[in-house]
PDB file of N, CA and C in Angstrom:
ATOM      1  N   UNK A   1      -4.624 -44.217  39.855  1.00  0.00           N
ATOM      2  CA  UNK A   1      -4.589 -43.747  41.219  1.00  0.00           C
ATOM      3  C   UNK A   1      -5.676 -42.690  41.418  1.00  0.00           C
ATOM      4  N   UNK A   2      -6.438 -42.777  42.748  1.00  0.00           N
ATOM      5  CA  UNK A   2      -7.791 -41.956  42.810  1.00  0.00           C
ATOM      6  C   UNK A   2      -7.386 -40.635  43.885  1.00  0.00           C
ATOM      7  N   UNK A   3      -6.981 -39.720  43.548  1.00  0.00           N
ATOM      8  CA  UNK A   3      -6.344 -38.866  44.180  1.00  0.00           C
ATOM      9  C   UNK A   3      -7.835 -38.019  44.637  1.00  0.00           C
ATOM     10  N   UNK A   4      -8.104 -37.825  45.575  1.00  0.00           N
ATOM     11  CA  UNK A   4      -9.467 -36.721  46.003  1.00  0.00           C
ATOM     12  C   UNK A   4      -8.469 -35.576  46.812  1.00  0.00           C
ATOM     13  N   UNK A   5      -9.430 -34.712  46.696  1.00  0.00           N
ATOM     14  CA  UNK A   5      -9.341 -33.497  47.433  1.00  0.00           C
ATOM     15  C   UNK A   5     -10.080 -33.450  49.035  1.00  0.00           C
ATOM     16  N   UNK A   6      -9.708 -32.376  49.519  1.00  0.00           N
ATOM     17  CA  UNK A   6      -9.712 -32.213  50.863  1.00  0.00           C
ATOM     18  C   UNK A   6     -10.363 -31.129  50.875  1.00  0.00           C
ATOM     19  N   UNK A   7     -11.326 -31.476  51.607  1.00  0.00           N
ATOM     20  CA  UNK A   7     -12.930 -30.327  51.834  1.00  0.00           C
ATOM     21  C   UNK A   7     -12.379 -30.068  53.178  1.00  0.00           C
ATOM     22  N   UNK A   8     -12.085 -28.342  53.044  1.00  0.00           N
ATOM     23  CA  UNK A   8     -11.425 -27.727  54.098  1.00  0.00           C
ATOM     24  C   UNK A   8     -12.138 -26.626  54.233  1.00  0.00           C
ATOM     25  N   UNK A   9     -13.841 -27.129  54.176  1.00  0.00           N
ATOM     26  CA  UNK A   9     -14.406 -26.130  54.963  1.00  0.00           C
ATOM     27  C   UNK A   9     -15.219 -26.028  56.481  1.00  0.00           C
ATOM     28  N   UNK A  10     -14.656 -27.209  57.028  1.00  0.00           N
ATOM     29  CA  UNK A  10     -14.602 -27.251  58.446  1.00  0.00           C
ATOM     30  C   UNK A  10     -14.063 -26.574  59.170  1.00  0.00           C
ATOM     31  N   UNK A  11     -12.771 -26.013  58.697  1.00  0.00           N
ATOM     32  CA  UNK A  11     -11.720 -25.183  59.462  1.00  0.00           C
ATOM     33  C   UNK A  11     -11.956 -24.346  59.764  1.00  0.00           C
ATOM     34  N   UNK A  12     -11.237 -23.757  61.312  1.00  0.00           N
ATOM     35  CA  UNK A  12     -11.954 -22.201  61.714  1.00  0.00           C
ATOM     36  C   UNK A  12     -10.889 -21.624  61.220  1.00  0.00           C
ATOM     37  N   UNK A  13     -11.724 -20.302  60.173  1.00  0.00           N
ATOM     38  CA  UNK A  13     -10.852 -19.478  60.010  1.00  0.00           C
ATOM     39  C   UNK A  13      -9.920 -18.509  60.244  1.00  0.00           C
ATOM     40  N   UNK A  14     -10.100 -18.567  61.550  1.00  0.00           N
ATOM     41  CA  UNK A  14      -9.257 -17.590  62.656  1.00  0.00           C
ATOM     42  C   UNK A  14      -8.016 -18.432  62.903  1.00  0.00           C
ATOM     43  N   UNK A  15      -7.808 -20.063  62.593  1.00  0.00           N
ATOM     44  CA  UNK A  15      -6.962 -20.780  63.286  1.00  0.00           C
ATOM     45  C   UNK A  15      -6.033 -21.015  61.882  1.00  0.00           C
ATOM     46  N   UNK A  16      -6.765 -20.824  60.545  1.00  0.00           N
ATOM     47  CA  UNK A  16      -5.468 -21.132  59.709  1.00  0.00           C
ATOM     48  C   UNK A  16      -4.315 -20.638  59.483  1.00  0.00           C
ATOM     49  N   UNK A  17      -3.669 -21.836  59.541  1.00  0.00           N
ATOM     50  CA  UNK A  17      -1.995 -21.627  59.766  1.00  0.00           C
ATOM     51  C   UNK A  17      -1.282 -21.378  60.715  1.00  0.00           C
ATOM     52  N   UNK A  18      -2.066 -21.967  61.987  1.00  0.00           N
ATOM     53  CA  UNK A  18      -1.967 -21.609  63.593  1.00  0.00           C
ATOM     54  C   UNK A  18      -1.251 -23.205  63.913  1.00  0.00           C
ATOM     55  N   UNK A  19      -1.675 -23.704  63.425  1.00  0.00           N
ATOM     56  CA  UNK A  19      -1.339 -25.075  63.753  1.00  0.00           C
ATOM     57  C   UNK A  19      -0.209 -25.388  64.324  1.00  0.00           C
ATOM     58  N   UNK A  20      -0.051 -25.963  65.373  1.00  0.00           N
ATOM     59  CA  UNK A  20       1.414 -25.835  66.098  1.00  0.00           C
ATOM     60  C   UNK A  20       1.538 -24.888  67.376  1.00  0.00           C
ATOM     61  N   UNK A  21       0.858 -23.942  67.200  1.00  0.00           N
ATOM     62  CA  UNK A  21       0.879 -22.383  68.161  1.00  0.00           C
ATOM     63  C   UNK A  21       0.029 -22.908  69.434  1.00  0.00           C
ATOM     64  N   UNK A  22       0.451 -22.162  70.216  1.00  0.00           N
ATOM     65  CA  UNK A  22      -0.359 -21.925  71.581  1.00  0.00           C
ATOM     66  C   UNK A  22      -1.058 -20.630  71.602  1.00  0.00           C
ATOM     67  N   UNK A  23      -2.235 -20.581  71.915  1.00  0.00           N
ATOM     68  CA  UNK A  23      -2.740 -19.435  71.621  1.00  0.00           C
ATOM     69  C   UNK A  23      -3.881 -19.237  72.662  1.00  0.00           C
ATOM     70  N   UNK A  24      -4.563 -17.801  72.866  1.00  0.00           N
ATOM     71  CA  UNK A  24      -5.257 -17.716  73.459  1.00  0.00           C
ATOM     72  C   UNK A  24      -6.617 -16.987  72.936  1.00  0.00           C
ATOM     73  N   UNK A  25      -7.736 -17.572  73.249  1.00  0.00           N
ATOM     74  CA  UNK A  25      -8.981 -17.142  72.406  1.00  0.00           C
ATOM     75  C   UNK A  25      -9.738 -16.761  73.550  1.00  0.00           C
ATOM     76  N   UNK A  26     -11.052 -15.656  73.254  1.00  0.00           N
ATOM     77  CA  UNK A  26     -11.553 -15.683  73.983  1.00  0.00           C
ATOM     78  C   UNK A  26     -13.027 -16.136  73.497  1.00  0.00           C
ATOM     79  N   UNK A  27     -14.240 -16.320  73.703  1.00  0.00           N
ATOM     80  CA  UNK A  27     -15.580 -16.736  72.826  1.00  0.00           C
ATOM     81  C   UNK A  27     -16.448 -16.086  73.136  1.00  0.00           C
ATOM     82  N   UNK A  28     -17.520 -16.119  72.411  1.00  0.00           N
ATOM     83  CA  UNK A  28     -18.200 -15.739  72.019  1.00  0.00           C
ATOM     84  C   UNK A  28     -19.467 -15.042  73.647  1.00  0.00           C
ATOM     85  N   UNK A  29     -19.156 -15.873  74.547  1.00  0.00           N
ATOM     86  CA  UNK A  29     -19.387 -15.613  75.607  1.00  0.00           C
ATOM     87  C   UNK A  29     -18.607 -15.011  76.724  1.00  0.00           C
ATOM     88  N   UNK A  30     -17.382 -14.848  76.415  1.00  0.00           N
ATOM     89  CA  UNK A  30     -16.059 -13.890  77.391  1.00  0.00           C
ATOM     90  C   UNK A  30     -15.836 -14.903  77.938  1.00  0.00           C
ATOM     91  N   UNK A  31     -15.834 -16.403  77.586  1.00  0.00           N
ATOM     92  CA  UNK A  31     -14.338 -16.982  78.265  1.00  0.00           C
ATOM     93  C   UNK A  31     -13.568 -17.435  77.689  1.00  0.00           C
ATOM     94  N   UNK A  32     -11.945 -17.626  78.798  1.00  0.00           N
ATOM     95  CA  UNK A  32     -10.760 -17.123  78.245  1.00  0.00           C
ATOM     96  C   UNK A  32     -10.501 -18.403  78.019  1.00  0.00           C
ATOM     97  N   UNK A  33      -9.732 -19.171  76.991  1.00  0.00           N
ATOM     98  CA  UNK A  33      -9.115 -20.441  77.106  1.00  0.00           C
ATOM     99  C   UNK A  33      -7.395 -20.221  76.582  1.00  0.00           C
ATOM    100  N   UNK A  34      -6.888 -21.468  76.970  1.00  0.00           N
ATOM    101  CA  UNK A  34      -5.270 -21.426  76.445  1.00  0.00           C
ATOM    102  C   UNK A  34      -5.496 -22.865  75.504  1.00  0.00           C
ATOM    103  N   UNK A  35      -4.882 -23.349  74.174  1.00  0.00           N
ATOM    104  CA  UNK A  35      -4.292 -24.405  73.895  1.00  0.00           C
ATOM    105  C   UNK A  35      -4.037 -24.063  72.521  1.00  0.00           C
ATOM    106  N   UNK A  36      -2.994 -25.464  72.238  1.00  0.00           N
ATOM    107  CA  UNK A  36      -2.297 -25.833  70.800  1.00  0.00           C
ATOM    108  C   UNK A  36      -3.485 -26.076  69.929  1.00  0.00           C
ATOM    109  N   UNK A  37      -3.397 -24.987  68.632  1.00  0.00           N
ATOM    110  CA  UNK A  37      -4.066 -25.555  67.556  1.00  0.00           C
ATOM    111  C   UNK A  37      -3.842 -26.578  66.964  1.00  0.00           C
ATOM    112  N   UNK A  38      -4.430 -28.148  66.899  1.00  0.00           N
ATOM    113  CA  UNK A  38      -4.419 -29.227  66.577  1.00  0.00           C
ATOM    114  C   UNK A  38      -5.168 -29.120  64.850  1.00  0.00           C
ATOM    115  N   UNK A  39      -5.206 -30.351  64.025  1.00  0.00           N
ATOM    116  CA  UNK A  39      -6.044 -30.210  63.081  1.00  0.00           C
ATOM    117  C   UNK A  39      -6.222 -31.924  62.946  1.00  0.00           C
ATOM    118  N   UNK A  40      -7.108 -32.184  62.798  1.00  0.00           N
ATOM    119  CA  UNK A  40      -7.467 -33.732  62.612  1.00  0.00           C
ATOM    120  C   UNK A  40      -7.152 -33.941  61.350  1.00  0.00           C
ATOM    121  N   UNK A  41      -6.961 -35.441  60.879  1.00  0.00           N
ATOM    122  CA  UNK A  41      -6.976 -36.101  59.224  1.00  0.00           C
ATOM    123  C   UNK A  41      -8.316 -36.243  58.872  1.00  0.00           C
ATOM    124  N   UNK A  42      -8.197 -37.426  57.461  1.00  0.00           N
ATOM    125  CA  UNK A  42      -9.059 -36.957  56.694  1.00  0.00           C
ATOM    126  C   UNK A  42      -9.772 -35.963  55.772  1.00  0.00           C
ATOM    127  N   UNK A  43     -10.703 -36.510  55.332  1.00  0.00           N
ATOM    128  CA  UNK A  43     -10.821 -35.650  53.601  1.00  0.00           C
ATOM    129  C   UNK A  43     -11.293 -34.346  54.189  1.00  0.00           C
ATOM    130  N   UNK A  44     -12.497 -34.176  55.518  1.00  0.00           N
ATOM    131  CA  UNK A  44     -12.593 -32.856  55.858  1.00  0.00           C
ATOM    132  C   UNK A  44     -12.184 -32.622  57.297  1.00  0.00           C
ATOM    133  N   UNK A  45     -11.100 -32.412  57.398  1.00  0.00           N
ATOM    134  CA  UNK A  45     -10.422 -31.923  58.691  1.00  0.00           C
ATOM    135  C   UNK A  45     -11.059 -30.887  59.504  1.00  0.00           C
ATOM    136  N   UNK A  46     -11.002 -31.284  60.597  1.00  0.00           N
ATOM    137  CA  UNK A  46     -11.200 -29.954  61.709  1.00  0.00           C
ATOM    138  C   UNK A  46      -9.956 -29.196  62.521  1.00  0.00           C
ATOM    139  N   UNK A  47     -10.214 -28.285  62.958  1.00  0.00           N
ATOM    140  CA  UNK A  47      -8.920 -27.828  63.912  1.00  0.00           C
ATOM    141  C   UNK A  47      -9.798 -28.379  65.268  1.00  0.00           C
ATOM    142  N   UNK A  48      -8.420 -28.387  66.304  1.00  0.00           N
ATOM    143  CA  UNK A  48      -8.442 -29.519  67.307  1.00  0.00           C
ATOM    144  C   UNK A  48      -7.717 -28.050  68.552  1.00  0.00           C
ATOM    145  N   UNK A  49      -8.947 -28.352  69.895  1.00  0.00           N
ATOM    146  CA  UNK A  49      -7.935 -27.530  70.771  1.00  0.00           C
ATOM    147  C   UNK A  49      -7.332 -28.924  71.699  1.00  0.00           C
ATOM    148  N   UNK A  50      -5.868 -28.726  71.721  1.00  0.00           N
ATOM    149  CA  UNK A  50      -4.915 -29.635  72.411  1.00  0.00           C
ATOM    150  C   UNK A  50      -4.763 -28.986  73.466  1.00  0.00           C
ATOM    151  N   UNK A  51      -4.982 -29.368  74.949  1.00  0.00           N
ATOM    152  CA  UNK A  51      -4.896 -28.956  76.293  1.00  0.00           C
ATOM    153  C   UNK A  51      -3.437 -28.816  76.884  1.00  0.00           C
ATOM    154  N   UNK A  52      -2.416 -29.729  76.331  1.00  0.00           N
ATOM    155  CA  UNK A  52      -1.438 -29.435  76.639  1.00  0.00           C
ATOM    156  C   UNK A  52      -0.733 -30.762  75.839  1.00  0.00           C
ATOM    157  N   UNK A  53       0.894 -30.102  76.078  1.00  0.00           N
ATOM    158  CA  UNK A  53       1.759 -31.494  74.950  1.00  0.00           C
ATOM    159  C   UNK A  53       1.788 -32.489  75.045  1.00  0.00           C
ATOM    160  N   UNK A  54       1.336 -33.180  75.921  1.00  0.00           N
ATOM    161  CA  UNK A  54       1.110 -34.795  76.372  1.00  0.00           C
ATOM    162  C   UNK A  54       0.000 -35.363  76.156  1.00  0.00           C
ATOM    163  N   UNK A  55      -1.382 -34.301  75.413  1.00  0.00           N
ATOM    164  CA  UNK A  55      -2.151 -34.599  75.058  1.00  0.00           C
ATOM    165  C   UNK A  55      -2.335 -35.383  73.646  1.00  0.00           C
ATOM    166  N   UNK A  56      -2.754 -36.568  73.334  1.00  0.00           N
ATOM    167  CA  UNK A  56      -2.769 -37.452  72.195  1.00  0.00           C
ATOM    168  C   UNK A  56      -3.859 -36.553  71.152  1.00  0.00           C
ATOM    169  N   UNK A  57      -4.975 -36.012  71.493  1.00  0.00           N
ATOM    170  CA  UNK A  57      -6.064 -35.064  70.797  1.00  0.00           C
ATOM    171  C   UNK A  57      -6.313 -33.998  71.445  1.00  0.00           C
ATOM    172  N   UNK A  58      -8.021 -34.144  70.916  1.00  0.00           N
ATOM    173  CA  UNK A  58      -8.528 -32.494  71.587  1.00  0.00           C
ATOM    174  C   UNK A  58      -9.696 -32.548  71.114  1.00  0.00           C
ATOM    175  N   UNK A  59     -10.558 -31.911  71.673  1.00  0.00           N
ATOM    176  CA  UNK A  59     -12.065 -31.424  71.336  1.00  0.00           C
ATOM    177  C   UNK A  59     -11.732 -30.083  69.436  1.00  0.00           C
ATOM    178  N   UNK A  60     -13.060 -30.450  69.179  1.00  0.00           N
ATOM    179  CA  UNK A  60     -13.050 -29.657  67.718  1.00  0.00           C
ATOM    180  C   UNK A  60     -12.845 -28.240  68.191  1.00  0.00           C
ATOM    181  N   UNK A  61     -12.494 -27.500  67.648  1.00  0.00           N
ATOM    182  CA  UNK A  61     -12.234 -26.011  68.184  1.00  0.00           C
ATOM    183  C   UNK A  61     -13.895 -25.371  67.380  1.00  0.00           C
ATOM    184  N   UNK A  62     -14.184 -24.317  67.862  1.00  0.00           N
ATOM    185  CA  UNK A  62     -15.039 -23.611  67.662  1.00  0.00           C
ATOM    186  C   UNK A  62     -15.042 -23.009  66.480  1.00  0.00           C
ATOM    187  N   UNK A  63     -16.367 -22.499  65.509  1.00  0.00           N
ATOM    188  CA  UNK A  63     -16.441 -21.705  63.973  1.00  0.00           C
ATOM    189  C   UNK A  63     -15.667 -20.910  64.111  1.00  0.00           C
ATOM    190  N   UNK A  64     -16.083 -19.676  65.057  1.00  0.00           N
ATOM    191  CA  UNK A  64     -15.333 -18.946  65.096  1.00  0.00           C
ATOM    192  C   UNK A  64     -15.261 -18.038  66.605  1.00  0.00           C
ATOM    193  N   UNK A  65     -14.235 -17.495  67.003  1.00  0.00           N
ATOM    194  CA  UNK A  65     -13.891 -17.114  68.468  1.00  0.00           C
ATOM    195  C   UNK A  65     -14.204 -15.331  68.351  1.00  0.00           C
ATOM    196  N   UNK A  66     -14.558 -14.715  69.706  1.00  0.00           N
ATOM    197  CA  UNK A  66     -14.582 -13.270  69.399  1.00  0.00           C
ATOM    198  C   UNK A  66     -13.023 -12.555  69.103  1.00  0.00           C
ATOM    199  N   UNK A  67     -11.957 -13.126  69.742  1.00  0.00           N
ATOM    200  CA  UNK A  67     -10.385 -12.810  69.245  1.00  0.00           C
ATOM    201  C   UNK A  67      -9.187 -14.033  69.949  1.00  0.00           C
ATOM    202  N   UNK A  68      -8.428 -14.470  69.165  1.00  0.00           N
ATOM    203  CA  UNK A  68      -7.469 -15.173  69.197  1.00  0.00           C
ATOM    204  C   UNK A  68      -5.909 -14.370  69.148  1.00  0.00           C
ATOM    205  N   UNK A  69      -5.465 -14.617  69.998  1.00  0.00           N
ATOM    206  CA  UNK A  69      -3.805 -14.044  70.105  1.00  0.00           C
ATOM    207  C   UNK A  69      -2.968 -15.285  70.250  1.00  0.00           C
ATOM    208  N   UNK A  70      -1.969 -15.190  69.390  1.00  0.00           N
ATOM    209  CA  UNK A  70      -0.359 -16.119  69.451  1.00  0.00           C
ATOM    210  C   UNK A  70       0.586 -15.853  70.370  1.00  0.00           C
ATOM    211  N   UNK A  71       0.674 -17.037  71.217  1.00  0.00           N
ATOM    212  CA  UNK A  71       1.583 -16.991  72.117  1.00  0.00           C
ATOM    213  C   UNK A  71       2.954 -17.307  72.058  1.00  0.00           C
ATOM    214  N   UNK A  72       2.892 -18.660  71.749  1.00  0.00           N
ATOM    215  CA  UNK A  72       4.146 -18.994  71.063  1.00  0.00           C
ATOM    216  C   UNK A  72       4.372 -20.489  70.065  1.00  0.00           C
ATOM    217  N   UNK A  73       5.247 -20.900  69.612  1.00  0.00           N
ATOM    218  CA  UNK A  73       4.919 -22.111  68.905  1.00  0.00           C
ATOM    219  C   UNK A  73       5.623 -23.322  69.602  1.00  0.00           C
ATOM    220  N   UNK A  74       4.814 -23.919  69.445  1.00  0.00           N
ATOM    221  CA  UNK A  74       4.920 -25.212  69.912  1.00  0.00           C
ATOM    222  C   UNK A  74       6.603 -26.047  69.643  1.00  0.00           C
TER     223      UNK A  74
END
């Protein structure tokens, strides 16, 4: 059995272990966004911003944000 590892350096590091949460970031340019930290499959995953719960995906989330706050969990 060919067991590989998972190259998890796509991930923004502001979002690990967010996964599930609603949160609010602001970027790198002062705007404000709201959504669920998503994370895609595969060997190198990304985190995913989910627009809301009926959403099937999401756009890749950003390297990194100027500050992220937890709202609540999903």
């Amino acid at each position: 059995m060919n067991t590989q590892e998972k190259d998890l350096s796509d991930l923004t590091p502001q979002l690990i272990d967010l996964e599930g949460w609603r949160v609010e970031v602001v970027t790198h340019y002062g705007e404000c966004r709201r959504f669920y930290v998503g994370r895609s499959c595969g060997r190198r995953p990304v985190h995913l911003e989910v627009h809301n719960r009926r959403s099937l995906g999401g756009s890749p989330a950003e390297k990194s944000y100027r500050s992220v706050t937890r709202l609540y969990r999903r």
